[in-house]
N, C-alpha and C. Protein backbone atom coordinates (compact mmCIF):
# COMPACT_ATOMS: atom_id res chain seq x y z
N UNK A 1 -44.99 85.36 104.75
CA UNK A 1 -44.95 85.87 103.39
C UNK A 1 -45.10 87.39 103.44
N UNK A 2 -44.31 88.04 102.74
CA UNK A 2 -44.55 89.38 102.65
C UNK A 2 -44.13 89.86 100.95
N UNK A 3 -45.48 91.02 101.20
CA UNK A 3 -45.40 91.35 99.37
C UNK A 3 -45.18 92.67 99.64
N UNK A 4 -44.52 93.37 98.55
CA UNK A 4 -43.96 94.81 98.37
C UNK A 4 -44.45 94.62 96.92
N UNK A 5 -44.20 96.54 96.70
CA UNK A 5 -45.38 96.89 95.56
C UNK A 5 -43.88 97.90 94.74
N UNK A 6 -42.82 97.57 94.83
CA UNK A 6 -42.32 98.61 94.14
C UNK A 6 -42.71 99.42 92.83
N UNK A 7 -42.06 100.69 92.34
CA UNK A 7 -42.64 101.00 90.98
C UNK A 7 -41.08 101.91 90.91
N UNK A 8 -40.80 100.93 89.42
CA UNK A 8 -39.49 100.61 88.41
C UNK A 8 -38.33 99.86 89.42
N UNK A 9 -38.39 100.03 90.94
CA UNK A 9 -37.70 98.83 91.53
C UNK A 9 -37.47 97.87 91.35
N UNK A 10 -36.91 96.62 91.91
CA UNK A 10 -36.54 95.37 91.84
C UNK A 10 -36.75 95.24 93.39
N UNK A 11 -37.68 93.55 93.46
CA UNK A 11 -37.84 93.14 94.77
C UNK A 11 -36.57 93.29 96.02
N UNK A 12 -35.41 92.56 95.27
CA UNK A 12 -34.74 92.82 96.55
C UNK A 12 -34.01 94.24 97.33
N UNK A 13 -34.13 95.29 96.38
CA UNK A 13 -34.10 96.63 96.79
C UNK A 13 -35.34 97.05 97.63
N UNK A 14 -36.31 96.73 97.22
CA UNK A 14 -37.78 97.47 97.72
C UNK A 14 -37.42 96.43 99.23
N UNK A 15 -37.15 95.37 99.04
CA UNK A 15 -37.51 95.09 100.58
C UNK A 15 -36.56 95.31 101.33
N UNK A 16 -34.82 95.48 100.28
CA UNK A 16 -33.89 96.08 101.66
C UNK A 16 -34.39 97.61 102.45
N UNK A 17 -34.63 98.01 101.29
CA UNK A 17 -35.57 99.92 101.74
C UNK A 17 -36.13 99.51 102.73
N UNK A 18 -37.46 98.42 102.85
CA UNK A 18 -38.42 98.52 103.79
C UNK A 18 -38.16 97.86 105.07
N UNK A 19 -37.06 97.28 105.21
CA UNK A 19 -36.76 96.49 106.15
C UNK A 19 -36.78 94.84 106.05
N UNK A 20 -37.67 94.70 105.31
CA UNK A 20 -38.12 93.16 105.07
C UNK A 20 -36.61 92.15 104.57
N UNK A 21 -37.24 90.87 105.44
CA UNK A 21 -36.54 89.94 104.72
C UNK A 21 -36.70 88.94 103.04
N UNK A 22 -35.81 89.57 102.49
CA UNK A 22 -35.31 88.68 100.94
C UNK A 22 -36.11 87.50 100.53
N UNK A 23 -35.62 86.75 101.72
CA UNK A 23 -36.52 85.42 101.66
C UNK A 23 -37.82 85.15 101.87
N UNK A 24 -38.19 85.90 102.02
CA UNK A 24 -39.93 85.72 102.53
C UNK A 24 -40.55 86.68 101.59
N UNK A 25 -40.00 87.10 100.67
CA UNK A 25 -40.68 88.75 100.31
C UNK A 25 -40.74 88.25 98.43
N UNK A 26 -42.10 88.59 97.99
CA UNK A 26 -42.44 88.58 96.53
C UNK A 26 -42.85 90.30 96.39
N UNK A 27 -42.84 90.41 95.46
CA UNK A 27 -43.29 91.80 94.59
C UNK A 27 -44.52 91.94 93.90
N UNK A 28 -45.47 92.41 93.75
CA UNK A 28 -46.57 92.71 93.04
C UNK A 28 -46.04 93.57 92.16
N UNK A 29 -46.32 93.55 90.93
CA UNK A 29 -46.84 94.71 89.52
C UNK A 29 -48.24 95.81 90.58
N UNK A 30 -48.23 96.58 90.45
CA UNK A 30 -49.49 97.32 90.57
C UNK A 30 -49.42 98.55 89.96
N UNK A 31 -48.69 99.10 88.98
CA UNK A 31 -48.71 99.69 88.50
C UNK A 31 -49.81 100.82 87.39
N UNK A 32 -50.00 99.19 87.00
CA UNK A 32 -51.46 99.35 86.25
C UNK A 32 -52.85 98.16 87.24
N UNK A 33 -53.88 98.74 87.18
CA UNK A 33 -55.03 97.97 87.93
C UNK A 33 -55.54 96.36 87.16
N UNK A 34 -55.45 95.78 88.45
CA UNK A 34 -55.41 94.48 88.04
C UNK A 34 -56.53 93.94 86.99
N UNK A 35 -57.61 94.71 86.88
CA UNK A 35 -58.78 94.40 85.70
C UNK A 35 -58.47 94.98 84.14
N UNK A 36 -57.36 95.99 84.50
CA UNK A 36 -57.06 96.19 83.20
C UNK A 36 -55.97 95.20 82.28
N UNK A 37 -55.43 94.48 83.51
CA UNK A 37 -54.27 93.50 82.74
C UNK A 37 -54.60 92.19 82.13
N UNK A 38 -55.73 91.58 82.92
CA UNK A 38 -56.02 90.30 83.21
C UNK A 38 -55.24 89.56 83.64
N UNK A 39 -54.28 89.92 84.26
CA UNK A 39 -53.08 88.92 84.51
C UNK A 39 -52.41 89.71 85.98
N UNK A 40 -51.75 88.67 86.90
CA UNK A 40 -50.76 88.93 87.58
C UNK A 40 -49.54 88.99 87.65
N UNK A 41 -48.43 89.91 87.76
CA UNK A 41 -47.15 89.60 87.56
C UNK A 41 -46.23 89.57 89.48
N UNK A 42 -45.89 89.08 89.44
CA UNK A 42 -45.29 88.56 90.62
C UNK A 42 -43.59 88.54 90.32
N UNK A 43 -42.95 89.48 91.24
CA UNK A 43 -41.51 89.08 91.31
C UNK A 43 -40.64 88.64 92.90
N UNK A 44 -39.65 87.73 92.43
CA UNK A 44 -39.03 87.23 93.53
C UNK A 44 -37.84 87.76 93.02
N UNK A 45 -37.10 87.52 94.89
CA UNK A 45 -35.73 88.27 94.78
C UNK A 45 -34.92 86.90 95.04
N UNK A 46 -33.41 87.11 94.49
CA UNK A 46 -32.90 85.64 94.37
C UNK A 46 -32.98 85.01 95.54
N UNK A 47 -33.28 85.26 96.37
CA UNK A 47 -32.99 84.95 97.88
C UNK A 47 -35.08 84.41 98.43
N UNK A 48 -35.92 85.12 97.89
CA UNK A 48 -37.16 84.31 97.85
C UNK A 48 -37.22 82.30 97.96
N UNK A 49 -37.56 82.31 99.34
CA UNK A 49 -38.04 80.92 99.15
C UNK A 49 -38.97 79.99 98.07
N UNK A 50 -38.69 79.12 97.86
CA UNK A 50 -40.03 78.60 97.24
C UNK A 50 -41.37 78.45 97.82
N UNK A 51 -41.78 78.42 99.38
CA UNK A 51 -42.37 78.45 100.45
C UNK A 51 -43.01 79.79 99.38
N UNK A 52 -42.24 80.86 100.16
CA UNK A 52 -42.97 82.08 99.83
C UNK A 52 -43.54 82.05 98.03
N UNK A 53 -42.70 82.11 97.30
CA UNK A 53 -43.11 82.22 95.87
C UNK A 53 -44.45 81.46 95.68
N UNK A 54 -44.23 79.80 96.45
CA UNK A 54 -45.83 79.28 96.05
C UNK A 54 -46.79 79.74 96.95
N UNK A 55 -46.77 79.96 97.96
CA UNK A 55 -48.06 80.66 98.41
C UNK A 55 -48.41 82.42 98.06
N UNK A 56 -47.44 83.35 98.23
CA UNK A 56 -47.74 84.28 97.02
C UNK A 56 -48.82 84.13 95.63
N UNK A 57 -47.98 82.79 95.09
CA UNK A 57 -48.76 82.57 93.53
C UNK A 57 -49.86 82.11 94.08
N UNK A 58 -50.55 81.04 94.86
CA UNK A 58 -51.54 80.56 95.48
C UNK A 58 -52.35 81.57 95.71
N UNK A 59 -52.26 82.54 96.19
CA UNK A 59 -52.92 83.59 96.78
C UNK A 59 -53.67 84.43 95.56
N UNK A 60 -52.39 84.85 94.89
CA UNK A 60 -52.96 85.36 93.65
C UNK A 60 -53.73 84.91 92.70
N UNK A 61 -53.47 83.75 92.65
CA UNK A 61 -54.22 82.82 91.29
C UNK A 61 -55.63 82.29 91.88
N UNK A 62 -55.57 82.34 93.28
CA UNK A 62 -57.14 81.73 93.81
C UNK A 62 -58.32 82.53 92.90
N UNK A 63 -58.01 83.26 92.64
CA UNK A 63 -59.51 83.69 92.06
C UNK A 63 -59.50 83.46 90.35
N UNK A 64 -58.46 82.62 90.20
CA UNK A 64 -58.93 82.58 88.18
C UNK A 64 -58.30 83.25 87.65
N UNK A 65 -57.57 84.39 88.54
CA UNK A 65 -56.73 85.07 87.54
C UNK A 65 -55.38 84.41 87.68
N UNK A 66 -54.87 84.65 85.59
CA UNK A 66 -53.40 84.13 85.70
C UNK A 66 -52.58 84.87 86.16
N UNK A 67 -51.54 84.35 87.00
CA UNK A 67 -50.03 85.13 87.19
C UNK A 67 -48.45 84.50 86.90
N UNK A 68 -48.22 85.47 86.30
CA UNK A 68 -47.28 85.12 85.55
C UNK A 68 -45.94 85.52 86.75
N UNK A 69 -44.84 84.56 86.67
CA UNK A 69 -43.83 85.11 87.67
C UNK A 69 -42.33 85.36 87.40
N UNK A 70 -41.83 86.25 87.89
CA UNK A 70 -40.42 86.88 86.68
C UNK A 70 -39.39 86.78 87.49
N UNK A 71 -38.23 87.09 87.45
CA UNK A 71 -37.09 87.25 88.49
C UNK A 71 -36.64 88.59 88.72
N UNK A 72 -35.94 89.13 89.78
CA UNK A 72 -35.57 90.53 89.91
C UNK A 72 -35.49 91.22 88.76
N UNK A 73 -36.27 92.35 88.50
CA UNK A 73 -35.06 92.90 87.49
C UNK A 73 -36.12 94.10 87.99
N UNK A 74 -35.17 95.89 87.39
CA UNK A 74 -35.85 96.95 87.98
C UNK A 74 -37.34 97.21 86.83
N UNK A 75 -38.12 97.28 87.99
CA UNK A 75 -39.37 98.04 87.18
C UNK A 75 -40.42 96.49 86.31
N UNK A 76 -39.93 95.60 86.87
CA UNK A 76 -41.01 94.43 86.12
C UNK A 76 -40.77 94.48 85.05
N UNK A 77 -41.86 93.69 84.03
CA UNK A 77 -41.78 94.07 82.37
C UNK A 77 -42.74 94.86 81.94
N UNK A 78 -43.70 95.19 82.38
CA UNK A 78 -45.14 96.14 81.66
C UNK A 78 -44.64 97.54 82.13
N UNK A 79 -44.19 98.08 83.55
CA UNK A 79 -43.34 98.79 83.97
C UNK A 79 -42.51 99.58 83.05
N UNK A 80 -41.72 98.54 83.05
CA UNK A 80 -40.06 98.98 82.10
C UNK A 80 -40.86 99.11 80.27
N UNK A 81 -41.61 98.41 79.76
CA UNK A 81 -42.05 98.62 78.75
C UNK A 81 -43.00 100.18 78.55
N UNK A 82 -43.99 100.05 79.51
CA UNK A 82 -45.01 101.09 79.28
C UNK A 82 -44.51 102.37 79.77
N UNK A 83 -43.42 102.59 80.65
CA UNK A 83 -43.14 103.96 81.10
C UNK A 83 -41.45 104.54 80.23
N UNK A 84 -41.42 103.17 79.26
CA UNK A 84 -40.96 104.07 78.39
C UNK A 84 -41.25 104.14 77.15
N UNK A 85 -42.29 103.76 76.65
CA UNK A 85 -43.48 104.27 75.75
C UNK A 85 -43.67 105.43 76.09
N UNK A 86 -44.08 105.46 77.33
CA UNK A 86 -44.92 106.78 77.26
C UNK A 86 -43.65 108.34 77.55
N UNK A 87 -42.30 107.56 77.99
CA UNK A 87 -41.27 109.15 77.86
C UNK A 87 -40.81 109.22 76.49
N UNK A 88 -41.36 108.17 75.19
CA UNK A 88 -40.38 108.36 74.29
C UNK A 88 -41.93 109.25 73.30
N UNK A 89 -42.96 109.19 73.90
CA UNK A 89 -44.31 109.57 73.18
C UNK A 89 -44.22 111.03 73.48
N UNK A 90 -43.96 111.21 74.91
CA UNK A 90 -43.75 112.66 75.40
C UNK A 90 -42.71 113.21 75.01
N UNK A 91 -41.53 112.90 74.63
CA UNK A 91 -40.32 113.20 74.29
C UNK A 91 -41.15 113.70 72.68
N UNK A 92 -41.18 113.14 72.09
CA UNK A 92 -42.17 113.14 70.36
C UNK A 92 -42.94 114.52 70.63
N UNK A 93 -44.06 114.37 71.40
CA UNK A 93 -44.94 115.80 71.36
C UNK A 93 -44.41 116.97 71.88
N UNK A 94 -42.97 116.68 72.55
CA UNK A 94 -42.49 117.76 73.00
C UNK A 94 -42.11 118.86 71.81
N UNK A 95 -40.74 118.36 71.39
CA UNK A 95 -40.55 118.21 70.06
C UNK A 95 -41.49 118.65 68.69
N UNK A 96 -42.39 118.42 69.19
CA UNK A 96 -43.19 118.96 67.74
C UNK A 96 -43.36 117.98 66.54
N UNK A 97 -43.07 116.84 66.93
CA UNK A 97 -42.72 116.05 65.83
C UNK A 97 -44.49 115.70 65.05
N UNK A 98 -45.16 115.95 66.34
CA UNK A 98 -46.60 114.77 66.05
C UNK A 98 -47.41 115.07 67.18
N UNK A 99 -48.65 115.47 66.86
CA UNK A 99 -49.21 115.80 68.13
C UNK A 99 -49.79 114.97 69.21
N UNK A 100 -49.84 115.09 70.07
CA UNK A 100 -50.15 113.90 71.40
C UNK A 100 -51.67 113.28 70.99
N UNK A 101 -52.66 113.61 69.98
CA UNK A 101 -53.77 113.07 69.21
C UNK A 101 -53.31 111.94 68.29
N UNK A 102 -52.21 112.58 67.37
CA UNK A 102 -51.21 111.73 66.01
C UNK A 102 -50.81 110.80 66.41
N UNK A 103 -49.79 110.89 68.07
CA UNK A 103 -49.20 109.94 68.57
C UNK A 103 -49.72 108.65 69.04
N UNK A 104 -50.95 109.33 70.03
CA UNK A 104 -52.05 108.28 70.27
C UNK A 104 -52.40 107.32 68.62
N UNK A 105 -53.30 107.94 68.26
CA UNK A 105 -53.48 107.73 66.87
C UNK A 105 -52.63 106.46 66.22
N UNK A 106 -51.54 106.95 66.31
CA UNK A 106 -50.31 105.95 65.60
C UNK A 106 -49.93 104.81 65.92
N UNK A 107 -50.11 104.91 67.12
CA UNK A 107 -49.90 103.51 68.42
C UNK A 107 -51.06 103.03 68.06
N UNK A 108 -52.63 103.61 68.23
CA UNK A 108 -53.37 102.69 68.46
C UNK A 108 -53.38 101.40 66.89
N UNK A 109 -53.37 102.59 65.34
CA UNK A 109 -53.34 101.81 64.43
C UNK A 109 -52.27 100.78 64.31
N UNK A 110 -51.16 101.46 64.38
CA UNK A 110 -49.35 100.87 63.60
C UNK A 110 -49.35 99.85 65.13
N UNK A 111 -49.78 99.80 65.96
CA UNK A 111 -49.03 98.47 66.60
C UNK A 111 -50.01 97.67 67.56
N UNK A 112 -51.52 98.22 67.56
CA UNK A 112 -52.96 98.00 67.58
C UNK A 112 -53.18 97.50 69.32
N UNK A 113 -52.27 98.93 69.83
CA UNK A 113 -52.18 99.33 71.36
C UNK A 113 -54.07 100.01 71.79
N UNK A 114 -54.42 99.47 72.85
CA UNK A 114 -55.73 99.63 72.68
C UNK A 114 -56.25 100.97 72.96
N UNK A 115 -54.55 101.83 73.49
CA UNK A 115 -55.05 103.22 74.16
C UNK A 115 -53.62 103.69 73.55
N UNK A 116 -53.47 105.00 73.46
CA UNK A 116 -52.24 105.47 72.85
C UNK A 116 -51.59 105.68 74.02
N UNK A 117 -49.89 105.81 73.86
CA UNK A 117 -48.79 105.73 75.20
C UNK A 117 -49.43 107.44 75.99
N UNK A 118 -49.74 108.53 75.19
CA UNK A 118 -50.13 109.39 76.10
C UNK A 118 -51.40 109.10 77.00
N UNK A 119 -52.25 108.66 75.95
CA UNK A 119 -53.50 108.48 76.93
C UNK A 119 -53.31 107.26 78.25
N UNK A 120 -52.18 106.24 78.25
CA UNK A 120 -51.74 105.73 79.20
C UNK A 120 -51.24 106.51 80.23
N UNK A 121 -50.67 107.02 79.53
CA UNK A 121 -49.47 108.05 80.88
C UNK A 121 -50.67 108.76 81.72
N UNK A 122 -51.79 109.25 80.87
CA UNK A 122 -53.03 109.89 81.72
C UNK A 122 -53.28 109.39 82.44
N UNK A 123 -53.80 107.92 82.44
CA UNK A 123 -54.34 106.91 83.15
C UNK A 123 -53.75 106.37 84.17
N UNK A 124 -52.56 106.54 83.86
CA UNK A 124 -51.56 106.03 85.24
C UNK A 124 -51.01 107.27 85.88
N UNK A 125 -50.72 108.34 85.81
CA UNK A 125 -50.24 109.29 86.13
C UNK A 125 -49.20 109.62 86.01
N UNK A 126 -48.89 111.06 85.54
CA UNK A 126 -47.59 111.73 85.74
C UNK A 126 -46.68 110.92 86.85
N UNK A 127 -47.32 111.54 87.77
CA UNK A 127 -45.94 111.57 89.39
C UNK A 127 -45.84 109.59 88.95
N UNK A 128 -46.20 108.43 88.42
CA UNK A 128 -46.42 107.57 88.94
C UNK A 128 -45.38 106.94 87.86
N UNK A 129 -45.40 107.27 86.58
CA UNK A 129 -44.43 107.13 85.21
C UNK A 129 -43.23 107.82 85.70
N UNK A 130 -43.12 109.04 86.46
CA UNK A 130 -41.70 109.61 86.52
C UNK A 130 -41.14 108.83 87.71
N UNK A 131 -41.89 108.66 89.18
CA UNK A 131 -41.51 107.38 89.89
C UNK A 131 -40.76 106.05 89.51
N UNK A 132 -41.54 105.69 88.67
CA UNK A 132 -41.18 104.16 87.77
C UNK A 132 -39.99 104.92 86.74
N UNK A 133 -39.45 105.67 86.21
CA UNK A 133 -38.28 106.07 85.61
C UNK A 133 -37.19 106.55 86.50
N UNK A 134 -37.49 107.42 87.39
CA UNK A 134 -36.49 107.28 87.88
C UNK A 134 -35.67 106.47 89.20
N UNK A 135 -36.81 106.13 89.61
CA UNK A 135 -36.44 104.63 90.22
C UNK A 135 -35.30 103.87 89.53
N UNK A 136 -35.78 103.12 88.06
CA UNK A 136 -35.39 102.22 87.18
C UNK A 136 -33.80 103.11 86.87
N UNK A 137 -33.81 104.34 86.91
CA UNK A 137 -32.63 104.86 86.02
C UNK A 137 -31.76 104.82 87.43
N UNK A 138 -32.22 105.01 89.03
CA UNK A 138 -31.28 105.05 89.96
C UNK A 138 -30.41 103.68 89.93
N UNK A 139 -31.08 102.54 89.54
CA UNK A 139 -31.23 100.77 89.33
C UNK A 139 -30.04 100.58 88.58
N UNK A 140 -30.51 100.89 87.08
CA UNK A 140 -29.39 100.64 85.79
C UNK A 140 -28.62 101.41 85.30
N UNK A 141 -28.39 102.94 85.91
CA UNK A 141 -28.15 104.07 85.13
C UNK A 141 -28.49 104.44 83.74
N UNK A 142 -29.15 103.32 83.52
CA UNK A 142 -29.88 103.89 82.03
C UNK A 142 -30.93 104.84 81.88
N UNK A 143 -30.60 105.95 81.19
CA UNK A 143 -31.30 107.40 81.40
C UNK A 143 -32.60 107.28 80.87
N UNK A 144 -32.77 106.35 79.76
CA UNK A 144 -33.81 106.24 79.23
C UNK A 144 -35.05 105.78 79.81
């Protein structure tokens, strides 16, 4: 079994990069720290055994925590969701529209996000959101 950690990748890219074989190889989320999610996200590449996928999930779930498991796609879903929250929040304060306080602010009330998309982007980092974008945009060509 082998796990790769891409960020805005898709499993079976991250493991052609690393050398690894398809079939043996799951993906971790680690994007964000596993106590902040409560949950595990796990991806397989079409070529992932079931061998591998259930002991992967086995591994992960031994301790009580749930994991949830997805199929290739670039950047996971919290990934692809949260790092573009946080370029369309930065894009906003750039702009002038609303200040990176307002923005926070707005998220936390209007959609009852427990931290605003900037104060995420803090938390996860610059270099680590532009990683996970442009990864994802080398993936889909979608700029966004």
């Amino acid at each position: 079994l082998i796990i790769v950690t891409p960020l805005g990748l898709d499993a079976t890219t991250s493991a052609l990069q690393q050398g690894l074989d398809p079939a043996r190889t799951v993906a971790i989320d680690t994007l964000l720290p596993f106590e902040a999610t409560k949950r595990r996200t796990l991806m397989t590449t079409p070529a992932t055994s079931a061998a591998a996928r259930d002991a992967a999930h086995g591994l992960f779930a031994s301790d009580g925590v749930p994991v949830t498991l997805i199929r290739d796609s670039a950047g996971f879903v919290a990934q692809r969701v949260l790092c573009c929250i946080i370029n369309i929040a930065s894009d906003i304060a750039q702009q002038r529209i609303a200040t990176p306080a307002d923005i926070d602010l707005a998220v936390n009330l209007g959609l009852g996000y427990p931290k605003g998309p900037l104060a995420l982007g803090d938390a996860v980092g610059p270099q680590l959101v532009l990683e996970t974008l442009r990864n994802m945009e080398a993936l889909t060509g979608d700029m966004r």
